[in-house]
PDB file of N, CA and C in Angstrom:
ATOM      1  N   UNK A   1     109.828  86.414  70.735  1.00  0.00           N
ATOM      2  CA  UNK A   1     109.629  87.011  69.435  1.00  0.00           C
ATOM      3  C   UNK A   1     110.184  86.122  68.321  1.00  0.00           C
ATOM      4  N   UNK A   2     110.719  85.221  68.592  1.00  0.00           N
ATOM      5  CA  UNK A   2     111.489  84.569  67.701  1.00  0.00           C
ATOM      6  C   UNK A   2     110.664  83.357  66.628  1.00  0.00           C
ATOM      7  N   UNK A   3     108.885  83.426  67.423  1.00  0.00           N
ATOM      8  CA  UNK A   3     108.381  82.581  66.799  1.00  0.00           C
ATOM      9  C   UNK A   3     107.573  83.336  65.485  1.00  0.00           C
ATOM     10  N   UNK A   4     108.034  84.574  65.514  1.00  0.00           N
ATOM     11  CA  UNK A   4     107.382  85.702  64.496  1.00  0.00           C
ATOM     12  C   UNK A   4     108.661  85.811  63.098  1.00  0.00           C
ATOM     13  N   UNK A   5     107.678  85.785  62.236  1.00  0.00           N
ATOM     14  CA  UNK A   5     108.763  86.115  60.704  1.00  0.00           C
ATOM     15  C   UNK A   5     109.031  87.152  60.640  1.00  0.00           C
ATOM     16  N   UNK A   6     110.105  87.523  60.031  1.00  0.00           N
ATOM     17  CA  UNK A   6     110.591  88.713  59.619  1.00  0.00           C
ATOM     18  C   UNK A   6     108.991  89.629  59.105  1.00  0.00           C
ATOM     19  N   UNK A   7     108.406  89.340  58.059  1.00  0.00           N
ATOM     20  CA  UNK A   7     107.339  90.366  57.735  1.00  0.00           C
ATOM     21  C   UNK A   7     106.469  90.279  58.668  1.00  0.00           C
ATOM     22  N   UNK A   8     106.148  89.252  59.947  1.00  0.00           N
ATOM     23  CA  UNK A   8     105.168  89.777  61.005  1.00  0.00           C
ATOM     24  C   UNK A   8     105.923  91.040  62.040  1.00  0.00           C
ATOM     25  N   UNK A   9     107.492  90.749  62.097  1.00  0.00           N
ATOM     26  CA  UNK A   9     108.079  91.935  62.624  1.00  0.00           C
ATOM     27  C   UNK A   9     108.034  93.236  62.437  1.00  0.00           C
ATOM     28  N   UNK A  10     107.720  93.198  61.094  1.00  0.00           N
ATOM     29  CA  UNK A  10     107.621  94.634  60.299  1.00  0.00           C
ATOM     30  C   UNK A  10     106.276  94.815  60.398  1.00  0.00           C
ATOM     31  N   UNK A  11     105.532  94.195  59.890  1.00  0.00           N
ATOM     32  CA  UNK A  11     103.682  94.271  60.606  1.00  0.00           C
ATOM     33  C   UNK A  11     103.514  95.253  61.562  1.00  0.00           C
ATOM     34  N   UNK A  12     104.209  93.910  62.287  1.00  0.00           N
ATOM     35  CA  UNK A  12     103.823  94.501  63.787  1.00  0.00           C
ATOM     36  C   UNK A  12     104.261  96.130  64.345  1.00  0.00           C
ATOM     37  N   UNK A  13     105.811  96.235  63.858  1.00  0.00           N
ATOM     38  CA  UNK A  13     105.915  97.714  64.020  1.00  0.00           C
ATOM     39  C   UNK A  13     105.794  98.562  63.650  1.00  0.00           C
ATOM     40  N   UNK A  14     104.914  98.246  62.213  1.00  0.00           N
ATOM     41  CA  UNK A  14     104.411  99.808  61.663  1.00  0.00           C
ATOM     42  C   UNK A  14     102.806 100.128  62.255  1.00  0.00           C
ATOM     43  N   UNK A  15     102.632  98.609  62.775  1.00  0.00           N
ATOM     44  CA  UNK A  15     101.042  98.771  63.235  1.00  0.00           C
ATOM     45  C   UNK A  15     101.465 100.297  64.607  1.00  0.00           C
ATOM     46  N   UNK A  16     102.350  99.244  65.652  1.00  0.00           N
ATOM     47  CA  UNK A  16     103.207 100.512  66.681  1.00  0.00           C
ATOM     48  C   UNK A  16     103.500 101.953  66.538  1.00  0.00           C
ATOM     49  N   UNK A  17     104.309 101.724  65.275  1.00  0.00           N
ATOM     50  CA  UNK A  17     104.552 103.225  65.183  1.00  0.00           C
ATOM     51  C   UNK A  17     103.418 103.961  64.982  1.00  0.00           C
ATOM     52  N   UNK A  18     102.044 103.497  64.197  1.00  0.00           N
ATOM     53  CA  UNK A  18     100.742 104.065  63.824  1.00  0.00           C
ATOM     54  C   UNK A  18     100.182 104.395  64.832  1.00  0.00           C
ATOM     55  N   UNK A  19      99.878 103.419  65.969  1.00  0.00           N
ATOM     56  CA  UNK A  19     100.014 103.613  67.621  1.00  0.00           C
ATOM     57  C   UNK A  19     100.086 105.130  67.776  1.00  0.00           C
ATOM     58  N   UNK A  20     101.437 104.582  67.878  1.00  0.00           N
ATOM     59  CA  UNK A  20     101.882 105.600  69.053  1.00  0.00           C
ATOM     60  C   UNK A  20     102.148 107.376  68.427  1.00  0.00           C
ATOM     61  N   UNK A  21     101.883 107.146  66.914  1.00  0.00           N
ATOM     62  CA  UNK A  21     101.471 108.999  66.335  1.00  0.00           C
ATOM     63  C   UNK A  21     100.135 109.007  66.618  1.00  0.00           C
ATOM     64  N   UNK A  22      99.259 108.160  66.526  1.00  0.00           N
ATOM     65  CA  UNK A  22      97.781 108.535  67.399  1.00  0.00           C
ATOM     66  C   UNK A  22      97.836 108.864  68.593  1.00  0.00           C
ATOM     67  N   UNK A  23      98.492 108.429  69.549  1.00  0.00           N
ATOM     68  CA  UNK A  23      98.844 108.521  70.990  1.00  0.00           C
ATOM     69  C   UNK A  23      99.555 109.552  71.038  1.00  0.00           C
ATOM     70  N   UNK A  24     100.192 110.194  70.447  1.00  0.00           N
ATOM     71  CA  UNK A  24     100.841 111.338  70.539  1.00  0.00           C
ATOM     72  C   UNK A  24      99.653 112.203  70.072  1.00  0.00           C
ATOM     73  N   UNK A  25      99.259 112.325  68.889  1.00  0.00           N
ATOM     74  CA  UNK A  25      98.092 113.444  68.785  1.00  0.00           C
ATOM     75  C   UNK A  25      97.350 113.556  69.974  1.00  0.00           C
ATOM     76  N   UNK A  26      96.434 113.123  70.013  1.00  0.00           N
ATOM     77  CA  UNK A  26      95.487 112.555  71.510  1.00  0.00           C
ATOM     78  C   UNK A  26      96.219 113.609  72.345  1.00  0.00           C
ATOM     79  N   UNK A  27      97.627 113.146  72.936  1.00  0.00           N
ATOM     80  CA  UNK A  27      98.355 113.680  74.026  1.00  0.00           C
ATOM     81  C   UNK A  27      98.295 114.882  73.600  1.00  0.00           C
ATOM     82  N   UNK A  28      98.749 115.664  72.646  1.00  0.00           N
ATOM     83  CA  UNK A  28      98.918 117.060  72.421  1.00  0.00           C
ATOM     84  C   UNK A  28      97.559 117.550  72.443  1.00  0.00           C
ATOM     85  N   UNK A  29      96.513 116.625  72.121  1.00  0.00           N
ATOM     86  CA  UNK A  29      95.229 117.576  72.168  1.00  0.00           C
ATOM     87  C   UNK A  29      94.802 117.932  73.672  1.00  0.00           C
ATOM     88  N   UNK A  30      95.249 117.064  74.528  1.00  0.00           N
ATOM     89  CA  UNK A  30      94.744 116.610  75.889  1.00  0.00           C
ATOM     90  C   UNK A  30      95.280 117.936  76.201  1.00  0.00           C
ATOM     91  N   UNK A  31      96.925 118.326  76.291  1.00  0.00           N
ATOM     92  CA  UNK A  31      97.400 119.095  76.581  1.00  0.00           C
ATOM     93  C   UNK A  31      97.185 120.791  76.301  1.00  0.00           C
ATOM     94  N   UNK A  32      96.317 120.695  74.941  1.00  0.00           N
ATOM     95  CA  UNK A  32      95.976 122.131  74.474  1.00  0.00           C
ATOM     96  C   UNK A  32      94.544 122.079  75.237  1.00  0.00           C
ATOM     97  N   UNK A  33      93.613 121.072  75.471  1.00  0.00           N
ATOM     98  CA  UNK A  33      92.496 121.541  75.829  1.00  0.00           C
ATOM     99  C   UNK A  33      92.735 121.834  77.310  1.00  0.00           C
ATOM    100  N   UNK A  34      93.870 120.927  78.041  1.00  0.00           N
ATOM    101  CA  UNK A  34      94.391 121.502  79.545  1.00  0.00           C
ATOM    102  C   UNK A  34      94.461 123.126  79.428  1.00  0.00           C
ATOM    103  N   UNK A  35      95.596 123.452  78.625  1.00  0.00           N
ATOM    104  CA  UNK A  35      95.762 124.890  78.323  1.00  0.00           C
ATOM    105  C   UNK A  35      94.584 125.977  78.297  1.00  0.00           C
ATOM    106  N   UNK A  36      93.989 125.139  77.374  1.00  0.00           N
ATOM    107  CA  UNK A  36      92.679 126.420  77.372  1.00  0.00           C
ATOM    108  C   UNK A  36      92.268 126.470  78.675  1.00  0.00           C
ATOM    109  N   UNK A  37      91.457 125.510  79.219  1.00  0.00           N
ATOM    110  CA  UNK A  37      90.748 125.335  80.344  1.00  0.00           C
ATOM    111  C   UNK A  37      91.510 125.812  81.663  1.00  0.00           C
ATOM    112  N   UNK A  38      92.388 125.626  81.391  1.00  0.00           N
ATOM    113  CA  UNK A  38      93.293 126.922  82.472  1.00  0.00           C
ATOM    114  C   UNK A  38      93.674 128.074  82.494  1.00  0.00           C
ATOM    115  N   UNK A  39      93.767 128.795  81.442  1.00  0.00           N
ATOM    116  CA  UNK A  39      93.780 130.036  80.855  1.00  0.00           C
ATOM    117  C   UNK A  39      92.219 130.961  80.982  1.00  0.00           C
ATOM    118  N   UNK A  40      90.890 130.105  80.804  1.00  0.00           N
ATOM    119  CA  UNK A  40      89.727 130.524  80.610  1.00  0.00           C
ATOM    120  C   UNK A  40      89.627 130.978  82.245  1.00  0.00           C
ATOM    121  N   UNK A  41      90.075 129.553  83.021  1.00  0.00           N
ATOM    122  CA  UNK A  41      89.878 129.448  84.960  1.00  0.00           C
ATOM    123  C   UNK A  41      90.741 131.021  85.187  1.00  0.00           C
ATOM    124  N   UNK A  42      92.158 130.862  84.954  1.00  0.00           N
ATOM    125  CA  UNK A  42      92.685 132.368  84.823  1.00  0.00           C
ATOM    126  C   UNK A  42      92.221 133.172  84.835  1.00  0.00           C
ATOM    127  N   UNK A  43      91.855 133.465  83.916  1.00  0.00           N
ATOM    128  CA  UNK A  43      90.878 134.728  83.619  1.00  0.00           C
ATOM    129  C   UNK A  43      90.044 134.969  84.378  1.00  0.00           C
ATOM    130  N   UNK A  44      88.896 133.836  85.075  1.00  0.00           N
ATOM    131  CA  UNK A  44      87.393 134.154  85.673  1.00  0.00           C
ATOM    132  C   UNK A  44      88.127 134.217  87.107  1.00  0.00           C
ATOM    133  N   UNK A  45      89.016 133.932  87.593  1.00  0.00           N
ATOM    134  CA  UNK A  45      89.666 134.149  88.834  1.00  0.00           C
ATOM    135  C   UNK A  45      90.259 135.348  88.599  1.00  0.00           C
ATOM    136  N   UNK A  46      91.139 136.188  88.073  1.00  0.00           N
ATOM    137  CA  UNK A  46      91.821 137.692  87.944  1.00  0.00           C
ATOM    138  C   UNK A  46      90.374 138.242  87.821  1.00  0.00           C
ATOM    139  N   UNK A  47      89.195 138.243  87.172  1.00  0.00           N
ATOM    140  CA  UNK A  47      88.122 138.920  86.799  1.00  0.00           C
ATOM    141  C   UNK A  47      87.239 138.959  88.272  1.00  0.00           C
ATOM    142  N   UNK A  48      87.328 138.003  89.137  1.00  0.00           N
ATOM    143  CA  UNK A  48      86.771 138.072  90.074  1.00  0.00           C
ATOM    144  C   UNK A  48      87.296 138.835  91.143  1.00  0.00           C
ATOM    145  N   UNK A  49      88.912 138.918  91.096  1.00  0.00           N
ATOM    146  CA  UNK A  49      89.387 139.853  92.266  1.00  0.00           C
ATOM    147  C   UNK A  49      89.833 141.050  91.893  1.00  0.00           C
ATOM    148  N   UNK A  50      89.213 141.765  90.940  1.00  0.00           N
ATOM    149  CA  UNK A  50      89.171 143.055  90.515  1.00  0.00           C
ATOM    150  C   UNK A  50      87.681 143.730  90.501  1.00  0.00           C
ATOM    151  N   UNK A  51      86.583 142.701  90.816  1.00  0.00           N
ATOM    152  CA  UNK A  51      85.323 143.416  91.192  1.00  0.00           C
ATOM    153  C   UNK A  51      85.337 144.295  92.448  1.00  0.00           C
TER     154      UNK A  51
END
């Protein structure tokens, strides 16, 4: 890293931090659409062993 200037350092880690709050959204969406899609399966499985 040492062949990088101070303002490519800073560049570079706000490019990162921009990263990785996209990568975090993404993740939380991944995780709510898990949620649903298991909650919906829930349901059609309890709905099936009460016929």
């Amino acid at each position: 890293m040492s062949e990088y200037s101070t303002s490519d350092l800073r560049s570079q880690l706000k490019i990162v931090r921009h990263n990785m709050a996209n990568s975090k959204e993404m993740y939380d969406s991944f995780v709510e659409q898990e949620r649903l899609l298991q909650d919906e399966l829930n349901k059609r499985i309890a709905k099936a062993k009460n016929k």
